[in-house]
C-alpha atoms as a PDB file:
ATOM      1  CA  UNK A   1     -64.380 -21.634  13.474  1.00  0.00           C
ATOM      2  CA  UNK A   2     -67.780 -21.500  11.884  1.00  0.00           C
ATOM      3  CA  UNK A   3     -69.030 -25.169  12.408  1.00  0.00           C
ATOM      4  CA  UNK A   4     -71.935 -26.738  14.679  1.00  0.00           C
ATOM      5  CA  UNK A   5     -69.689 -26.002  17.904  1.00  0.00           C
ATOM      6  CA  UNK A   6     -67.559 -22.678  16.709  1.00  0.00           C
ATOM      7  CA  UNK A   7     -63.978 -22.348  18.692  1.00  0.00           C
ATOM      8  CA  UNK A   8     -61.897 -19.605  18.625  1.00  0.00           C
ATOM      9  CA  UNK A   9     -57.919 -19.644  19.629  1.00  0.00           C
ATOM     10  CA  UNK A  10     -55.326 -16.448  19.280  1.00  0.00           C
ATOM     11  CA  UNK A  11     -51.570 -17.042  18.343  1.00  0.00           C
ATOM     12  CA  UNK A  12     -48.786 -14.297  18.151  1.00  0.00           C
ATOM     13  CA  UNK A  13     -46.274 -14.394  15.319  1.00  0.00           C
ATOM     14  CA  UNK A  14     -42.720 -12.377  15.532  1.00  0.00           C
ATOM     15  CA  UNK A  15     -41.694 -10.442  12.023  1.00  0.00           C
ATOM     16  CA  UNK A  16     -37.540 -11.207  12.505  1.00  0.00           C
ATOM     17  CA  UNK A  17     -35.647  -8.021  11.324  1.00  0.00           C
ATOM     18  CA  UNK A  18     -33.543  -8.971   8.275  1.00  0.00           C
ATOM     19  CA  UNK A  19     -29.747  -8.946   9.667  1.00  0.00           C
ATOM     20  CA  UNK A  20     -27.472  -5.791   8.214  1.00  0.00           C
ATOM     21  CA  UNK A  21     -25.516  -7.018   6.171  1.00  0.00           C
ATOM     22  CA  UNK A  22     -23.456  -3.617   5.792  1.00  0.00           C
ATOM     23  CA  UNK A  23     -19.649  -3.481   6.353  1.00  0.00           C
ATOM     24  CA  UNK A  24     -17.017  -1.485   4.390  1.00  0.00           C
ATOM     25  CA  UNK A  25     -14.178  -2.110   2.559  1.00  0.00           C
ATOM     26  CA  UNK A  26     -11.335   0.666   1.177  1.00  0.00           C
ATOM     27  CA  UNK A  27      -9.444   1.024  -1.728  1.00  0.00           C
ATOM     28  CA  UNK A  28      -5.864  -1.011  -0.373  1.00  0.00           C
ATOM     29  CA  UNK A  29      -2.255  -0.625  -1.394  1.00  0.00           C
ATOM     30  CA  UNK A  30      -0.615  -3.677  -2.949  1.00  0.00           C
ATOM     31  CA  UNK A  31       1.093  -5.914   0.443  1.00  0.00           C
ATOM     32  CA  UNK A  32      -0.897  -3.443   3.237  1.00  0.00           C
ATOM     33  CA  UNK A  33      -3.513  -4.700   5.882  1.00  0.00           C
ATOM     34  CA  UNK A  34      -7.014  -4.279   4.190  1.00  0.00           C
ATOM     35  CA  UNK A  35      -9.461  -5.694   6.520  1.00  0.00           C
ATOM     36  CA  UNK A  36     -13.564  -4.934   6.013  1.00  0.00           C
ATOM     37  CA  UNK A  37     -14.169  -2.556   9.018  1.00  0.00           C
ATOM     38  CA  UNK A  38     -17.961  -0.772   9.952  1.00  0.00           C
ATOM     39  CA  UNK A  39     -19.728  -4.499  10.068  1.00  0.00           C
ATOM     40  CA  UNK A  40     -22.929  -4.448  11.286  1.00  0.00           C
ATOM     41  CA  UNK A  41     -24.044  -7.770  11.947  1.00  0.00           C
ATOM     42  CA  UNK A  42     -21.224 -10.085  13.426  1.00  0.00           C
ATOM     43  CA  UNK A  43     -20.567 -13.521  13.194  1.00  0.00           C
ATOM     44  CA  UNK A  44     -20.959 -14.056   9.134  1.00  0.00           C
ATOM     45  CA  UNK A  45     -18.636 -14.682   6.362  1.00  0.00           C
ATOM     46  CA  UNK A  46     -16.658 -13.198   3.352  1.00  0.00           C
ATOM     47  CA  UNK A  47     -16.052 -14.728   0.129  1.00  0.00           C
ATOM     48  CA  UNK A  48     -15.350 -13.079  -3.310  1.00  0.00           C
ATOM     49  CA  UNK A  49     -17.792 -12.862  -5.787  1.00  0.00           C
ATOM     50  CA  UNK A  50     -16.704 -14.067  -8.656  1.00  0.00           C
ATOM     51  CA  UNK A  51     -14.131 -16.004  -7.313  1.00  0.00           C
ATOM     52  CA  UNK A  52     -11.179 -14.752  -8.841  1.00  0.00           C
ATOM     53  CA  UNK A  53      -8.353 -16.943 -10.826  1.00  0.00           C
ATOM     54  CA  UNK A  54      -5.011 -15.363  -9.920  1.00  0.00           C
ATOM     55  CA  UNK A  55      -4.463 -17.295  -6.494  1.00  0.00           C
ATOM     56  CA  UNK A  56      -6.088 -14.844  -4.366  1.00  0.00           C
ATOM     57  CA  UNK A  57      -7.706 -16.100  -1.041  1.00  0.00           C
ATOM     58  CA  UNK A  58      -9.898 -14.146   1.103  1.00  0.00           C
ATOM     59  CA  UNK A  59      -9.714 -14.473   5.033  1.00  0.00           C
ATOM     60  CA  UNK A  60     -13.727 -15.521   5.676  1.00  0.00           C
ATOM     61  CA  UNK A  61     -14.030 -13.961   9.081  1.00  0.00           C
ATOM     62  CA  UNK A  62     -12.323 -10.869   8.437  1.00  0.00           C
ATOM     63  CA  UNK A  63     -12.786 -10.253   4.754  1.00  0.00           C
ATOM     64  CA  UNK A  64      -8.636  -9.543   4.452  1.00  0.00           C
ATOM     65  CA  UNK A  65      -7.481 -10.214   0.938  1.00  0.00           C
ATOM     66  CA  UNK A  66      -3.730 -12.106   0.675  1.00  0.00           C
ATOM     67  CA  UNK A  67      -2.040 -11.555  -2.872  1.00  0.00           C
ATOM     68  CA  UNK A  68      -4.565  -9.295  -4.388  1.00  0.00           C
ATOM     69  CA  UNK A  69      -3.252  -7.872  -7.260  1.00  0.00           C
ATOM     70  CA  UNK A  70      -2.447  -4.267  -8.262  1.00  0.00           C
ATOM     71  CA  UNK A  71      -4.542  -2.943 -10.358  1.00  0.00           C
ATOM     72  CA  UNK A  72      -7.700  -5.229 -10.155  1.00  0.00           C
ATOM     73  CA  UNK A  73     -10.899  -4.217  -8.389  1.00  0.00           C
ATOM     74  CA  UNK A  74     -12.483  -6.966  -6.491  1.00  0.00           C
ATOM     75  CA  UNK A  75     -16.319  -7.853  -5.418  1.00  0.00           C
ATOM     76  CA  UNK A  76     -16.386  -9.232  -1.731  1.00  0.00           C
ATOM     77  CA  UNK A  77     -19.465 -10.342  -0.423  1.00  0.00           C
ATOM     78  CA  UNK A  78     -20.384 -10.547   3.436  1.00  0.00           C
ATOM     79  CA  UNK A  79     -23.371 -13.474   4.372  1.00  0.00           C
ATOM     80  CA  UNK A  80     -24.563 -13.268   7.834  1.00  0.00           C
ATOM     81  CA  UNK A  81     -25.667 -16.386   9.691  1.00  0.00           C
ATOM     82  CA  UNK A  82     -28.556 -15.147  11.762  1.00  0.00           C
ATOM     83  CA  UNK A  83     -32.547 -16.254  12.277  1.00  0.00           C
ATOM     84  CA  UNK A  84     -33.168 -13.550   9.137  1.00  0.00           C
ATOM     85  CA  UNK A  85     -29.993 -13.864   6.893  1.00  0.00           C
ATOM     86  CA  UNK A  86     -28.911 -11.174   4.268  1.00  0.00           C
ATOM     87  CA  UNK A  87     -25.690 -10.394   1.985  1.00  0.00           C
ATOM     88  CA  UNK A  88     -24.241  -7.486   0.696  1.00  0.00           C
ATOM     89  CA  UNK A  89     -21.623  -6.979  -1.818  1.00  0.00           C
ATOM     90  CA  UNK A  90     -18.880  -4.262  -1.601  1.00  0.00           C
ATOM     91  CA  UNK A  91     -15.909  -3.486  -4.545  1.00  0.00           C
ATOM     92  CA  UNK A  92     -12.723  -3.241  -3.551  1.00  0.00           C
ATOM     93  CA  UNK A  93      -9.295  -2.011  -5.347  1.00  0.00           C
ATOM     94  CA  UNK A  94      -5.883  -2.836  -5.250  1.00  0.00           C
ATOM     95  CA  UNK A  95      -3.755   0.108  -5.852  1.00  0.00           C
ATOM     96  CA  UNK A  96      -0.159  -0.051  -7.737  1.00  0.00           C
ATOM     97  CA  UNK A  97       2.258   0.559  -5.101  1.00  0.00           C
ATOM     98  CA  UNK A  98       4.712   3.628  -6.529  1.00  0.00           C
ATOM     99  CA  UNK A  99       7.514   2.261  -8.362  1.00  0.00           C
ATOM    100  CA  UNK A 100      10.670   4.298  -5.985  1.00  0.00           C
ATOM    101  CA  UNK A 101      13.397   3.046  -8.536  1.00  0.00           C
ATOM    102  CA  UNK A 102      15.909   5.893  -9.642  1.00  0.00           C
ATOM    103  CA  UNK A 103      19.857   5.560 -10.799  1.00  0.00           C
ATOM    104  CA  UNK A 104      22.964   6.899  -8.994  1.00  0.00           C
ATOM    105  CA  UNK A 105      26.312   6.720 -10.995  1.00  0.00           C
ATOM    106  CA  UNK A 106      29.931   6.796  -8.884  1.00  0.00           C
ATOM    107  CA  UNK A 107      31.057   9.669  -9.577  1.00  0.00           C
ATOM    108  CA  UNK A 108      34.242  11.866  -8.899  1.00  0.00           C
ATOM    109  CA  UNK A 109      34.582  14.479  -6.731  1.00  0.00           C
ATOM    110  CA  UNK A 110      33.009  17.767  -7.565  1.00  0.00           C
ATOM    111  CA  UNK A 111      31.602  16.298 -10.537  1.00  0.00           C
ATOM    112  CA  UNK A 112      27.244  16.446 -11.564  1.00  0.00           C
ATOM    113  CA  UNK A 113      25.891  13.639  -9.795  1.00  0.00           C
ATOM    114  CA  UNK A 114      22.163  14.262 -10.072  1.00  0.00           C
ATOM    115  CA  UNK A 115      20.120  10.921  -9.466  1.00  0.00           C
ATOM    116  CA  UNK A 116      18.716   9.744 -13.305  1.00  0.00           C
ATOM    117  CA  UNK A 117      16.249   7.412 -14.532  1.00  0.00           C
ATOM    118  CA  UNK A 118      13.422   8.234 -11.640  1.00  0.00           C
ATOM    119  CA  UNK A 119      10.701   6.139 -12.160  1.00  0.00           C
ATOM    120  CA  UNK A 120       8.224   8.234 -10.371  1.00  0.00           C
ATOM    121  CA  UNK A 121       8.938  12.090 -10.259  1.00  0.00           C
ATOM    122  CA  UNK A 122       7.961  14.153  -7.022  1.00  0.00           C
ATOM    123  CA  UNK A 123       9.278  12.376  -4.136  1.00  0.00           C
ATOM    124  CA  UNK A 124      12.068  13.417  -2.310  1.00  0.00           C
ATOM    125  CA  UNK A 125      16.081  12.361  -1.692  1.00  0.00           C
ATOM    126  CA  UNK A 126      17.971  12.498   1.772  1.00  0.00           C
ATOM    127  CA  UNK A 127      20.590   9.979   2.932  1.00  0.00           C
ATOM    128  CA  UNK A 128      20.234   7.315   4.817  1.00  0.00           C
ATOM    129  CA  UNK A 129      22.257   7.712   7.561  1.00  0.00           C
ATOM    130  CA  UNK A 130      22.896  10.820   7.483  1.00  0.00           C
ATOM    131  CA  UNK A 131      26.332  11.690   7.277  1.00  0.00           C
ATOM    132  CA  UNK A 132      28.216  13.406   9.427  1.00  0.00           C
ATOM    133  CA  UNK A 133      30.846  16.011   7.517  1.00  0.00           C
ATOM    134  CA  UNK A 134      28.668  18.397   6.328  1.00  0.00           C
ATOM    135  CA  UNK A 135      27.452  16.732   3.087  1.00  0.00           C
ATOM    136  CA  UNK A 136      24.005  17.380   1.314  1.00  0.00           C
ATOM    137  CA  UNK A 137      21.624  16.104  -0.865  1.00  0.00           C
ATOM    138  CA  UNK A 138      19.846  18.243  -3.016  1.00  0.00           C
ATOM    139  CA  UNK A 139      15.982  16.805  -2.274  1.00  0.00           C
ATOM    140  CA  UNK A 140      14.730  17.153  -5.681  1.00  0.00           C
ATOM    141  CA  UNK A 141      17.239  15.558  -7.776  1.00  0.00           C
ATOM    142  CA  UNK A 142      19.509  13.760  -5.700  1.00  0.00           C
ATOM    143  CA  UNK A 143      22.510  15.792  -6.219  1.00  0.00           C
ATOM    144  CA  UNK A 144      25.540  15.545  -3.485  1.00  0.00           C
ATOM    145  CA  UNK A 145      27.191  18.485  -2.432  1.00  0.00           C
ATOM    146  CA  UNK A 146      30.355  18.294  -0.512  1.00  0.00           C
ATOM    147  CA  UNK A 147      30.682  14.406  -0.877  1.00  0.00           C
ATOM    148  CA  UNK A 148      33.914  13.444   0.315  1.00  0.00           C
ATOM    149  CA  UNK A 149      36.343  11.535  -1.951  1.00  0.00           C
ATOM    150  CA  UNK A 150      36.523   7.897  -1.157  1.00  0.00           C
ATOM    151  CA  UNK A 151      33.101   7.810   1.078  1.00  0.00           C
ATOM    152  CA  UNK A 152      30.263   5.708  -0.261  1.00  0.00           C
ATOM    153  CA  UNK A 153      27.097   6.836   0.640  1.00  0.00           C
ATOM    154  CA  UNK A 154      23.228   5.464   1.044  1.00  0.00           C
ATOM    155  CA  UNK A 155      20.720   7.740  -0.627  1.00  0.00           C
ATOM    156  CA  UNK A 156      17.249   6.859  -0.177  1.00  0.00           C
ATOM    157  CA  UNK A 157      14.442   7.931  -2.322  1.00  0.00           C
ATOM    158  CA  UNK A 158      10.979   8.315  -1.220  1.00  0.00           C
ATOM    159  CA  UNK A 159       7.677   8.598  -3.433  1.00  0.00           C
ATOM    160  CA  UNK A 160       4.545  10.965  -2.878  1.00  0.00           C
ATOM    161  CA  UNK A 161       1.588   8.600  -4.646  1.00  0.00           C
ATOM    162  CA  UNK A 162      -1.257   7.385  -3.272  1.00  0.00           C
ATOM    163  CA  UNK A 163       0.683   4.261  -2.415  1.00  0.00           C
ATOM    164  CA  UNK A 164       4.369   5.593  -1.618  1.00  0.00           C
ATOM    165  CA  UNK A 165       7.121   3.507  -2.106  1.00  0.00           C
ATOM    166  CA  UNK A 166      10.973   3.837  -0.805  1.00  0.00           C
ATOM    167  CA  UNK A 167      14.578   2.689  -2.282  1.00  0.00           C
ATOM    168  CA  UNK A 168      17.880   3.347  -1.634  1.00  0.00           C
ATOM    169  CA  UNK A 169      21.009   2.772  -2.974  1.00  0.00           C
ATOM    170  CA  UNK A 170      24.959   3.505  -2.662  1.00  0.00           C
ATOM    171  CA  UNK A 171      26.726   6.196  -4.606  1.00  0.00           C
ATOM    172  CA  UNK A 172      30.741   5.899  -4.144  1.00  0.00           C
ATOM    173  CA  UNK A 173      32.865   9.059  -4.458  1.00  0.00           C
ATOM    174  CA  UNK A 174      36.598   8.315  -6.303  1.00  0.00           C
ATOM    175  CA  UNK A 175      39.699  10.363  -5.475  1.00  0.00           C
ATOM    176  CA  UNK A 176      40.467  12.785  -8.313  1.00  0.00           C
ATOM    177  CA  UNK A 177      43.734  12.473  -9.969  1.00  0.00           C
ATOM    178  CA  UNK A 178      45.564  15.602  -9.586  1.00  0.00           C
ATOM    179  CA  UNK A 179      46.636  16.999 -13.085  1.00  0.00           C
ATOM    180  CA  UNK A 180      48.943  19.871 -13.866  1.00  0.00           C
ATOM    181  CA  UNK A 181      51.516  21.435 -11.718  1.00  0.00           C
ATOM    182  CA  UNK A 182      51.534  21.308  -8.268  1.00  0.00           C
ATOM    183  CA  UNK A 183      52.871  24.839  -6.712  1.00  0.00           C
ATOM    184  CA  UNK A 184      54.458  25.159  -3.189  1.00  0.00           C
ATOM    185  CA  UNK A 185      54.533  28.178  -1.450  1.00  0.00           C
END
């Protein structure tokens, strides 16, 4: 001090680091886990931001999204809760799950049976189980070889995308009627 009687005293002051608010988020399909991962400052919360209108919550501790929806891209934001709190803001999108839906039409024996309206083209066809008298499935388009007459059988189709996608379905194989004459020797 500068008065009559000066007086000096000392104090120490701290400078807090300002948390880390980093974490990560990736790019999700539609229904999978999709949990932030890298955080690193513990111990704070997630919310979206904006808070979206379609229904979608957010799990606050672990910044999992339940009922996002395909297609939208999302802005989740992680506060931390320390002496020096910070946010940060990460986008997130929802990816459309492949759409695995493809036709199979009973079919005679020895007749074309190639799988038709395929939704999404490049994925692959095998049965499901797989049977055991020497059938097969062409991979590309579905086609049976060597079905036998009066078998049904489960052919499952399996997408490629970014977010693959399965179905199956059941074919049936009719009897053919026998036409003309039938010769003996």
């Amino acid at each position: 001090t500068n008065g009559t009687c000066p007086q000096q005293s000392i104090e120490s002051v701290y400078v807090n680091a300002l948390d880390d608010a980093t974490f990560a988020l990736t790019d999700y399909c539609e229904g999978t886990a999709n949990s932030a991962s890298s955080i690193i400052t513990s111990g704070g919360v997630f919310a979206f931001n904006p808070i979206p209108t379609g229904g979608e919550t957010i799990n606050t501790s672990t910044g999992e999204i339940t009922g996002g929806i395909s297609g939208n891209t999302y802005n989740v934001e992680y506060i931390t809760n320390g002496v020096c709190p910070d946010n940060s803001i990460e986008p997130v999108t929802v990816n459309n799950l492949d759409d695995a839906s493809f036709t199979l039409t009973d079919h005679c024996v020895g007749s074309p049976n190639a799988a038709t309206a395929i939704a999404t083209t490049g994925g692959s066809f095998v049965f499901n189980p797989i049977p055991t008298g020497g059938e097969s499935i062409d991979p590309v388009t579905g086609e049976i070889t060597g079905g036998l007459s009066g078998i049904s059988y489960t052919v499952e189709y399996s997408t490629t995308g970014v977010c693959p996608d399965a179905q199956t379905q059941n074919v049936l194989i009719y009897t053919t009627p026998a036409t003309g004459p039938i010769y003996h020797n």
